[in-house]
C-alpha atoms as a PDB file:
ATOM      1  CA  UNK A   1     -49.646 195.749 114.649  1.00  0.00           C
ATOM      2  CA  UNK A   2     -49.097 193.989 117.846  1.00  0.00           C
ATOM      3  CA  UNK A   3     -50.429 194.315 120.930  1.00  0.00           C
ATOM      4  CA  UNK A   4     -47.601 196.290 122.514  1.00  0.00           C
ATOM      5  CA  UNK A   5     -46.857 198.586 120.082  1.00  0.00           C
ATOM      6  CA  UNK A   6     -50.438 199.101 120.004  1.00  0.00           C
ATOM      7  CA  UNK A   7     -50.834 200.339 123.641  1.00  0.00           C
ATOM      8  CA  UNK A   8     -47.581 201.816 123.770  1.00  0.00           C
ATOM      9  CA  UNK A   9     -48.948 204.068 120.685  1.00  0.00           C
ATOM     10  CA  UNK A  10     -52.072 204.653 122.105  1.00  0.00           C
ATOM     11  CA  UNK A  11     -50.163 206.215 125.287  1.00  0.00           C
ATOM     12  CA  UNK A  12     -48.495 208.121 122.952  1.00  0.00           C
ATOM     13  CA  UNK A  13     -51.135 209.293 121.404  1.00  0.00           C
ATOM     14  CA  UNK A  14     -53.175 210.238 124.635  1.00  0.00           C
ATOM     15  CA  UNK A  15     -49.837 212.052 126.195  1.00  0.00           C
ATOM     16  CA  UNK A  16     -49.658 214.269 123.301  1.00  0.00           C
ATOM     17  CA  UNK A  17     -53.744 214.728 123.880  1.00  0.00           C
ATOM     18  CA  UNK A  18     -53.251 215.433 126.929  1.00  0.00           C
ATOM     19  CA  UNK A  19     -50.479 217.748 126.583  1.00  0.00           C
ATOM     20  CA  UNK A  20     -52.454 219.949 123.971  1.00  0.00           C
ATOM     21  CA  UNK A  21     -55.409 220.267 125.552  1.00  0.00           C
ATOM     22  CA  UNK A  22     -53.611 221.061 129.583  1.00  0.00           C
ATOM     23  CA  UNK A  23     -51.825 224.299 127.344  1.00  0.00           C
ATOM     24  CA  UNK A  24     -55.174 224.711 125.756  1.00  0.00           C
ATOM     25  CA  UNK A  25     -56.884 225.048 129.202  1.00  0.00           C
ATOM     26  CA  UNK A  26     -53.991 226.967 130.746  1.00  0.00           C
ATOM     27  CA  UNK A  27     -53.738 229.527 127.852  1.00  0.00           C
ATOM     28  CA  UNK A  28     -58.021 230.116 127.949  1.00  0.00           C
ATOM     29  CA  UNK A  29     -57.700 230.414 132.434  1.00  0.00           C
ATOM     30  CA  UNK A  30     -55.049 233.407 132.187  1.00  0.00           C
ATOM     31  CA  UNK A  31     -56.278 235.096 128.429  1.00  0.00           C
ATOM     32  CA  UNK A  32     -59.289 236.762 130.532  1.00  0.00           C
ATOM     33  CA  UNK A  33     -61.619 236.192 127.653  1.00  0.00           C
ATOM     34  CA  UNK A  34     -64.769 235.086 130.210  1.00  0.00           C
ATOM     35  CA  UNK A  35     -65.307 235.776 134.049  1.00  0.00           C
ATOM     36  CA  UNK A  36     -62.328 234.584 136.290  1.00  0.00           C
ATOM     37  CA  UNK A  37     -64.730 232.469 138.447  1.00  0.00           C
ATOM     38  CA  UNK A  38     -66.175 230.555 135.420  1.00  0.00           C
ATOM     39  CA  UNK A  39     -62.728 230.080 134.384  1.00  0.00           C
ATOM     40  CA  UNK A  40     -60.637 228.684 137.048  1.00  0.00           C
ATOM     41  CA  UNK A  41     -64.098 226.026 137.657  1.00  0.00           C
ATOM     42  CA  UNK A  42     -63.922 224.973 134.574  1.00  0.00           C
ATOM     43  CA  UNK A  43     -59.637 224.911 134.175  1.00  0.00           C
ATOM     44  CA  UNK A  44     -59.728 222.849 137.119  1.00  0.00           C
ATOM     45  CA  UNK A  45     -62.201 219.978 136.172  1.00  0.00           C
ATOM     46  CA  UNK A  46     -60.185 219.893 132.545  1.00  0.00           C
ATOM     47  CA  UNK A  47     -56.804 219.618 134.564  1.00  0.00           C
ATOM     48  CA  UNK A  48     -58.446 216.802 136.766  1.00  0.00           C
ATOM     49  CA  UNK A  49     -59.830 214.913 133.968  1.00  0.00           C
ATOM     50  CA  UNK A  50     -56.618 214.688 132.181  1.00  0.00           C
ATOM     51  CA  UNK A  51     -54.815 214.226 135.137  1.00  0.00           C
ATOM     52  CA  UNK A  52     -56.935 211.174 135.369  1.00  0.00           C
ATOM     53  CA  UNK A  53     -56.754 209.742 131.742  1.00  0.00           C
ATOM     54  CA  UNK A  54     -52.897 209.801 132.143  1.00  0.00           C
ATOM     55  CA  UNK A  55     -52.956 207.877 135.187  1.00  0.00           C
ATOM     56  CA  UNK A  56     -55.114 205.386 134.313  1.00  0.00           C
ATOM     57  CA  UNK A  57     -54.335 204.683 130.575  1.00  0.00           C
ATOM     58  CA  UNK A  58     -51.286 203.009 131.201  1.00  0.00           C
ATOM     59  CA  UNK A  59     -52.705 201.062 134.136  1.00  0.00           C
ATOM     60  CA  UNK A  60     -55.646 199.800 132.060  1.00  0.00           C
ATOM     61  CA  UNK A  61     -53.210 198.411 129.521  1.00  0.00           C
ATOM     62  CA  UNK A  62     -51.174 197.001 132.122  1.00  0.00           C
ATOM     63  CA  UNK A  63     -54.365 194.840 133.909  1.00  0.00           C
ATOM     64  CA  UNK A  64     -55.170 193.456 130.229  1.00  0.00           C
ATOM     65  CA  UNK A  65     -51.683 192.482 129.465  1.00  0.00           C
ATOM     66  CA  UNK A  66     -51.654 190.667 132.722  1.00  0.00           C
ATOM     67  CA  UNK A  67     -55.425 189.313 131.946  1.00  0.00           C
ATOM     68  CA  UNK A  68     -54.412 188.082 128.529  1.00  0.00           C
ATOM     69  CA  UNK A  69     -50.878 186.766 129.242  1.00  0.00           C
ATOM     70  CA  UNK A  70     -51.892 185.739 132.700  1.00  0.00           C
ATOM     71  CA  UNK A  71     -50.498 182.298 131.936  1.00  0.00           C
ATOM     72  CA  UNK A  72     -46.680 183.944 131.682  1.00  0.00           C
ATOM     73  CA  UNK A  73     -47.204 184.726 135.467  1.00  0.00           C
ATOM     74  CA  UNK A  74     -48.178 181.615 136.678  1.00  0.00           C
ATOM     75  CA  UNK A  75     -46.443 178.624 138.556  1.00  0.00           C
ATOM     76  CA  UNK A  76     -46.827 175.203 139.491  1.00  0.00           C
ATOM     77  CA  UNK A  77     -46.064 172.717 142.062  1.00  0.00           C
ATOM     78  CA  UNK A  78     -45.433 169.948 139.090  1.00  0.00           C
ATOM     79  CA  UNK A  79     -45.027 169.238 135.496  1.00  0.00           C
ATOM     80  CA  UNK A  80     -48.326 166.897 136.142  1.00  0.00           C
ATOM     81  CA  UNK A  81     -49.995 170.115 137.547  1.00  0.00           C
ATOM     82  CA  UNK A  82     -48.724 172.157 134.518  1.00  0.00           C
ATOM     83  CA  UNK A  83     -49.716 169.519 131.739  1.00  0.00           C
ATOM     84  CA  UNK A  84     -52.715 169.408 133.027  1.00  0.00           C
ATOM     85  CA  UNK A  85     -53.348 173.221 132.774  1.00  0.00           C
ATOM     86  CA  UNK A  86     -52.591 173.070 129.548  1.00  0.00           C
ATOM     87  CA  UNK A  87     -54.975 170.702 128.465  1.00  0.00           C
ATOM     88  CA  UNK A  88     -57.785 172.341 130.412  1.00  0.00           C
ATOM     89  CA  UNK A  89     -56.573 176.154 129.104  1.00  0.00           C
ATOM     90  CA  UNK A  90     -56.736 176.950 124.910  1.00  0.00           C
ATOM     91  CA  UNK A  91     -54.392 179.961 125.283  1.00  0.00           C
ATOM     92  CA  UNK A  92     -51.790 177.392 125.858  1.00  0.00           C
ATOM     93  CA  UNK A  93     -50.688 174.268 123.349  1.00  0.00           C
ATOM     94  CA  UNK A  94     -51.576 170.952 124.761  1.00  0.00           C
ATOM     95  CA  UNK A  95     -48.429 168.780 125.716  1.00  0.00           C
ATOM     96  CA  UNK A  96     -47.168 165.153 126.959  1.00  0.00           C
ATOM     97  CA  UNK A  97     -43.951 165.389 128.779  1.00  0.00           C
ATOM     98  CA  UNK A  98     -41.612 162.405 128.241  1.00  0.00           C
ATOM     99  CA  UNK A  99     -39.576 162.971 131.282  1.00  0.00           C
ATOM    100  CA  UNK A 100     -36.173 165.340 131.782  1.00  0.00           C
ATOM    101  CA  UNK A 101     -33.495 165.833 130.021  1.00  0.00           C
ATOM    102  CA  UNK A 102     -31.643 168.329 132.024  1.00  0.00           C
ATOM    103  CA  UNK A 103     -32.196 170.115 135.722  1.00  0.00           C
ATOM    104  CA  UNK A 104     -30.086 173.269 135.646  1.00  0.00           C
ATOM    105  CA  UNK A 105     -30.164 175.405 138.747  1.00  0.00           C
ATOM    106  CA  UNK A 106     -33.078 177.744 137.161  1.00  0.00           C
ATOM    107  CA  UNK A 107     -34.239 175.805 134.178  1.00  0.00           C
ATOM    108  CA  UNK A 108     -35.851 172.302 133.473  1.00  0.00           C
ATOM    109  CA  UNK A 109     -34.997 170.581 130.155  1.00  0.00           C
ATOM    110  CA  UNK A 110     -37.597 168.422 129.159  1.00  0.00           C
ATOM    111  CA  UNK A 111     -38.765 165.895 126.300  1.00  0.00           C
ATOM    112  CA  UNK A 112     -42.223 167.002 125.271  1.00  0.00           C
ATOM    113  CA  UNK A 113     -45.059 165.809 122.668  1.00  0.00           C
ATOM    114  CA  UNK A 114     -47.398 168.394 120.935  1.00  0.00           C
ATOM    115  CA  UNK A 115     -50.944 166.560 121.044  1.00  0.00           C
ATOM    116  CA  UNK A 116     -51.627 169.350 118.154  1.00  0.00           C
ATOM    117  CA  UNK A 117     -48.608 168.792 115.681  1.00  0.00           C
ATOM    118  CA  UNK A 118     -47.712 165.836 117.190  1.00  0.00           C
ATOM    119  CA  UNK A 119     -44.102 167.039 116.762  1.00  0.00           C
ATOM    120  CA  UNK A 120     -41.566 166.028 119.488  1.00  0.00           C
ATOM    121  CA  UNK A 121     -38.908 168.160 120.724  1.00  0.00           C
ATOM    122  CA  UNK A 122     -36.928 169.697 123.519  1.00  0.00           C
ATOM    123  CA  UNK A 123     -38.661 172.346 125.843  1.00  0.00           C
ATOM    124  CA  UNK A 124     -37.922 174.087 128.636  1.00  0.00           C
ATOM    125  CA  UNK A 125     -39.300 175.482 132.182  1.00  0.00           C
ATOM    126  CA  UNK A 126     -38.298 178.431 134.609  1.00  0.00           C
ATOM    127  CA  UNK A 127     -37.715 177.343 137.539  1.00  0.00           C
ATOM    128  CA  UNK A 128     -38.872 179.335 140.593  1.00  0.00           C
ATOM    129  CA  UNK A 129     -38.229 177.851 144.435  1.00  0.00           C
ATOM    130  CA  UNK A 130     -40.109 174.609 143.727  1.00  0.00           C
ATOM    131  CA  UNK A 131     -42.037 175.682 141.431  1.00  0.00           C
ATOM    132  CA  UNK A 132     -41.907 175.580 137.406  1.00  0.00           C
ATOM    133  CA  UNK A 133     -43.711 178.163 134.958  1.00  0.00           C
ATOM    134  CA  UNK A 134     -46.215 177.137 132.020  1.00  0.00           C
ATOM    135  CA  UNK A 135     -43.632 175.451 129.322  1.00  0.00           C
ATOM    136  CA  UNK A 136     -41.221 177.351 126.920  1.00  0.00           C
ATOM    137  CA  UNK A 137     -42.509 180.631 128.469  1.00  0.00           C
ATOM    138  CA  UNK A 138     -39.210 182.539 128.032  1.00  0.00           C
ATOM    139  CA  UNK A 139     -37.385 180.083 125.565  1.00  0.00           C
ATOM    140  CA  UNK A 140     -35.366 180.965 122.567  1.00  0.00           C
ATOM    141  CA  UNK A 141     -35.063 178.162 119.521  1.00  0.00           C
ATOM    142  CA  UNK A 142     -32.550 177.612 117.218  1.00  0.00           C
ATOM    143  CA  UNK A 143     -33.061 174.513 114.842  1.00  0.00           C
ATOM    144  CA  UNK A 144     -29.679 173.159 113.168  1.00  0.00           C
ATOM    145  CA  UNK A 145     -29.753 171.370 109.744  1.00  0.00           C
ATOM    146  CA  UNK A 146     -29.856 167.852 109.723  1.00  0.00           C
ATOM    147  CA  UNK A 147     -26.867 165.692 109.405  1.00  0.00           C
ATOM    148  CA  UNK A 148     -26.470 162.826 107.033  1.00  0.00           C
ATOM    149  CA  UNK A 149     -24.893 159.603 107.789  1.00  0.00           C
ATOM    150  CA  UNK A 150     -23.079 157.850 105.320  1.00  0.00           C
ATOM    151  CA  UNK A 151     -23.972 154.397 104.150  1.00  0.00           C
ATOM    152  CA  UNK A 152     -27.286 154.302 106.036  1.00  0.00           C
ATOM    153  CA  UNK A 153     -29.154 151.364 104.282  1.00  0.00           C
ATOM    154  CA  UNK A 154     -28.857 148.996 106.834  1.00  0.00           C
ATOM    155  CA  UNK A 155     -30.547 151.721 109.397  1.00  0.00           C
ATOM    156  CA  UNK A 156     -34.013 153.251 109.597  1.00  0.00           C
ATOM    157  CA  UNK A 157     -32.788 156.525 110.364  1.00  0.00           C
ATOM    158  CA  UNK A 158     -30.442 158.221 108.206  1.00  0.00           C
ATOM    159  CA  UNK A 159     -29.877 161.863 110.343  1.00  0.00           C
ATOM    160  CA  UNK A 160     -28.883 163.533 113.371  1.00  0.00           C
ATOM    161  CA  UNK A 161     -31.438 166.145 114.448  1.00  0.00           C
ATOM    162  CA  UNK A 162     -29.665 168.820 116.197  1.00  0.00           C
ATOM    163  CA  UNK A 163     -31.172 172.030 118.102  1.00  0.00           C
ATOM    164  CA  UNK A 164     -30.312 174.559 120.905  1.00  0.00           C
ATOM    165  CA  UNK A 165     -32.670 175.420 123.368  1.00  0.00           C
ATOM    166  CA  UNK A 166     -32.119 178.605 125.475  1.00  0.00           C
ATOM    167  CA  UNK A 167     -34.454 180.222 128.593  1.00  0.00           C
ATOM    168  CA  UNK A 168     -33.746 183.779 127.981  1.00  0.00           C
ATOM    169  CA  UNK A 169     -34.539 184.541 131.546  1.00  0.00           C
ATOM    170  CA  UNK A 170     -32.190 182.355 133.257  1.00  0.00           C
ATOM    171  CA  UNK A 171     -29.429 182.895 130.271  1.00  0.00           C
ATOM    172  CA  UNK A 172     -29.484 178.529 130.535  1.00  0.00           C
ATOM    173  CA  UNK A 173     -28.872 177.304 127.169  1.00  0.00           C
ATOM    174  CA  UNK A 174     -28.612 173.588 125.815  1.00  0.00           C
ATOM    175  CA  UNK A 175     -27.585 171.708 122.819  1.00  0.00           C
ATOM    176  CA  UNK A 176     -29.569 168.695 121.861  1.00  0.00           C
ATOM    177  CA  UNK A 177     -28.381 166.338 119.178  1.00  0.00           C
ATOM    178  CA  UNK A 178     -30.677 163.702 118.721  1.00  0.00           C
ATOM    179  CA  UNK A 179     -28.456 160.149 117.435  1.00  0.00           C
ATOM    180  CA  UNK A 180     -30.081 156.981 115.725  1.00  0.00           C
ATOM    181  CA  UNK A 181     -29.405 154.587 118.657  1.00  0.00           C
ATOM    182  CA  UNK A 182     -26.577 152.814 117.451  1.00  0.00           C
ATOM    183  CA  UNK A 183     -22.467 152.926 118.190  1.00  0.00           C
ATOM    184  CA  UNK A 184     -22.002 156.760 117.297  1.00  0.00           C
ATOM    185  CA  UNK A 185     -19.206 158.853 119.310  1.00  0.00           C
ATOM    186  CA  UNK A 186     -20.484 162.213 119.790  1.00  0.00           C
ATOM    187  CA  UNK A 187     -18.862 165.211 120.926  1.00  0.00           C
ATOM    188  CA  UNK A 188     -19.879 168.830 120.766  1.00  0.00           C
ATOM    189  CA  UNK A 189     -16.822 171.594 119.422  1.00  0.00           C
ATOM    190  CA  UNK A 190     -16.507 175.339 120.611  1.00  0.00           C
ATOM    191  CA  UNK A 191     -12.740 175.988 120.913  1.00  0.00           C
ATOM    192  CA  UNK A 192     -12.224 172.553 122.201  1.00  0.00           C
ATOM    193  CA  UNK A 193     -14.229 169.153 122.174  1.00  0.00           C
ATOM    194  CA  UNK A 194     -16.689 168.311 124.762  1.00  0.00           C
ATOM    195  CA  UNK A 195     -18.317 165.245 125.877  1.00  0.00           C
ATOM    196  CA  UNK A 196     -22.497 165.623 126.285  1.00  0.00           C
ATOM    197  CA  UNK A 197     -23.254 166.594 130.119  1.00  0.00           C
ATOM    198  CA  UNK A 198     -26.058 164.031 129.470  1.00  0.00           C
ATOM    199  CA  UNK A 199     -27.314 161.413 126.953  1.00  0.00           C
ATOM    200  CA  UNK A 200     -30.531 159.804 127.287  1.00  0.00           C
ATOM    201  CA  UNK A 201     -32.397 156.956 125.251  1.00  0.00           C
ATOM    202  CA  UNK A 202     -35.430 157.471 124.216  1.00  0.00           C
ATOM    203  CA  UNK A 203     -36.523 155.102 121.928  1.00  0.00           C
ATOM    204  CA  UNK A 204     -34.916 154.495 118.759  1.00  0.00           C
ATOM    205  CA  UNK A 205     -32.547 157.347 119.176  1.00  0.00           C
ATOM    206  CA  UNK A 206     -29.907 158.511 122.086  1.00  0.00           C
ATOM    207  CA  UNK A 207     -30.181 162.336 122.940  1.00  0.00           C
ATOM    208  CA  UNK A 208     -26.638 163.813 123.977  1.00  0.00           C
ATOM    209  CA  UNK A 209     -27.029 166.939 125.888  1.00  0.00           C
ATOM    210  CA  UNK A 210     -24.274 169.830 126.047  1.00  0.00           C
ATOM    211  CA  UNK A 211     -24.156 173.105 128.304  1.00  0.00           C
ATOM    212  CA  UNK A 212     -23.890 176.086 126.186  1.00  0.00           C
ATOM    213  CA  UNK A 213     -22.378 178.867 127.434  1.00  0.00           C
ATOM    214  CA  UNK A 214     -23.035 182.418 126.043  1.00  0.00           C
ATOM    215  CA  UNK A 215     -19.683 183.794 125.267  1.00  0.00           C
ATOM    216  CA  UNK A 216     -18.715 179.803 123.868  1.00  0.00           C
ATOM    217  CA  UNK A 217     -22.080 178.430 122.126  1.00  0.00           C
ATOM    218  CA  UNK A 218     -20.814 175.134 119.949  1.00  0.00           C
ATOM    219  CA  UNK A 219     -20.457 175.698 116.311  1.00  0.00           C
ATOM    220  CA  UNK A 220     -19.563 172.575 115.514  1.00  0.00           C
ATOM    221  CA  UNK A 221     -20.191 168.688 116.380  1.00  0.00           C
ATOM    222  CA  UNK A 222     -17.365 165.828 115.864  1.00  0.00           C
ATOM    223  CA  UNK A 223     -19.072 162.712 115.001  1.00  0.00           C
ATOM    224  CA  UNK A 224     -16.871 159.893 114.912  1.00  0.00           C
ATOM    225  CA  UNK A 225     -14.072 162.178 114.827  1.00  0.00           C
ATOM    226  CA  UNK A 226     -15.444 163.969 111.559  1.00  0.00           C
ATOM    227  CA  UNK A 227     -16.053 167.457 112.028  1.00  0.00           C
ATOM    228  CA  UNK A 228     -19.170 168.608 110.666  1.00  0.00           C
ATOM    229  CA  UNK A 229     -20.555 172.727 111.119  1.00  0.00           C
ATOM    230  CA  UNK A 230     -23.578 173.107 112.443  1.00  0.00           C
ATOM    231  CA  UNK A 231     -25.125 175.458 109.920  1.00  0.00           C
ATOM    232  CA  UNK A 232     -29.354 177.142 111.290  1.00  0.00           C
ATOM    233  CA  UNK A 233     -32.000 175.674 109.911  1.00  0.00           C
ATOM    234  CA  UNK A 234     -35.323 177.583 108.590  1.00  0.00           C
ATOM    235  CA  UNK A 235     -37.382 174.652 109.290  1.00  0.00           C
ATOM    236  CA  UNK A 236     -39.337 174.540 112.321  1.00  0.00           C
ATOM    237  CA  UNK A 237     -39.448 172.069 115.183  1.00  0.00           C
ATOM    238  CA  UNK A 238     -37.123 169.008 115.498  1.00  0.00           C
ATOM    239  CA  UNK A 239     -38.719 165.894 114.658  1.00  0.00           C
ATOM    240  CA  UNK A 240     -37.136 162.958 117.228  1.00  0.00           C
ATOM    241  CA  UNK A 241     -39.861 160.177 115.657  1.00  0.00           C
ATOM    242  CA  UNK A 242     -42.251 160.098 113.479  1.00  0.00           C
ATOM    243  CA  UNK A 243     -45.468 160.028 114.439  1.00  0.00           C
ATOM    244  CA  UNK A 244     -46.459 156.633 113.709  1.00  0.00           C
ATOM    245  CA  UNK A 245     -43.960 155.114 116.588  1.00  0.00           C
ATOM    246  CA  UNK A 246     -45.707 157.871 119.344  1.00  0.00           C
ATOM    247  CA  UNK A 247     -45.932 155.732 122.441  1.00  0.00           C
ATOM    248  CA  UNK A 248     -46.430 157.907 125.539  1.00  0.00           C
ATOM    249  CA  UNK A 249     -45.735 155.398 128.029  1.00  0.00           C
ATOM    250  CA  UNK A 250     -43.555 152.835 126.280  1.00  0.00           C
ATOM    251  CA  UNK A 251     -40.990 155.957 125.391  1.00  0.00           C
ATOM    252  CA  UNK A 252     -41.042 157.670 128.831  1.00  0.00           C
ATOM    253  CA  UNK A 253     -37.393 158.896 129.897  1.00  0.00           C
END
């Protein structure tokens, strides 16, 4: 069980205690079975007491949440201040951040390196005024399959990687489609084609970057004028390079 559905069932569980026990006290102050003064002292402190334990059950949850999640509420000046945080905090996953990708109006797109997994993908950051929150706290990821080139011998690389990237606070949403760096024509399909808001080099590959829209996310990608569907993936994380050609400062954006 997780840790909402825990408290939330606890306060369920100590309303309905609560409840029983306030008609329980109220029934025994007006059945007359002992002396009125005894009574009404003793109704009283009961009807304090779980006055008391309603009030402050939900509050007691709410100050741990914020203890143990207090990293969702934070903000920093800098992705240098943020980084390192997260190397100095192990409630959050150690990063190196390439450089941006995007800077939306609420959201910053960025290039990022788990030191854990060593995986590197796209991530995201709420922005608030100048300020940015700890990475990918409110982001929603959606991994594509990987599309095949054909006639790839001459190449290292024989896929596109392809993801979307969404900060379900802002509603800001990304597609990513990572390209061996070559002569490839890109272009993202919805009801129409689109050219990439964006593409970067980053290494051996070039990263085209599309604005999603909710009601018109792309379904499709035209590459070289071949349509191909872009069809979810149950894999997890996109893999740019492997881990072998990890250069932080050589591959900067």
């Amino acid at each position: 069980m997780n840790k909402k559905k825990y408290a939330v069932l606890t306060m369920i569980v100590v309303g309905i205690f609560d409840l029983i026990m306030l008609i329980i006290t109220l029934v025994n102050r007006n059945s007359g079975k002992i002396s009125e003064n005894t009574v009404t002292l003793d109704s009283s402190l009961k009807i304090i007491v779980l006055a008391l334990l309603v009030v402050f059950t939900p509050i007691y949850f709410v100050i741990k949440h914020i203890f143990e999640n207090k990293e969702k509420f934070l903000y920093f000046n800098n992705i240098g201040e943020e980084t390192f945080y997260s190397q100095n905090n192990k409630f959050v996953r150690n990063h190196y951040v390439y450089g941006t990708l995007l800077d939306l109006a609420n959201s910053k797109f960025v290039l990022v390196l788990d030191e854990n997994s060593k995986i590197i993908s796209p991530a995201v950051y709420t922005k608030r005024k100048d300020k940015i929150s700890i990475i990918n706290r409110d982001t929603e990821y959606i991994l594509f399959e990987h599309i095949e080139f054909s006639d790839d011998a001459e190449y290292d690389y024989a896929f596109i990687r392809t993801c979307t990237l969404k900060n379900k606070k802002t509603g800001e949403q990304v597609l990513f489609v990572a390209v061996p760096n070559r002569e490839t024509d890109i272009l993202a399909y919805s009801n129409s084609a689109h050219k990439a808001d964006k593409t970067v080099t980053f290494g051996k590959f070039r990263i085209f970057c599309f604005i999603e829209t909710d009601n018109s996310p792309y379904t499709d990608l035209l590459v070289n004028s071949v349509k191909i569907h872009l069809e979810k993936s149950k894999r997890k994380g996109m893999y740019f390079i492997g881990l072998d050609e990890v250069k932080k400062k050589s591959n900067a954006l």
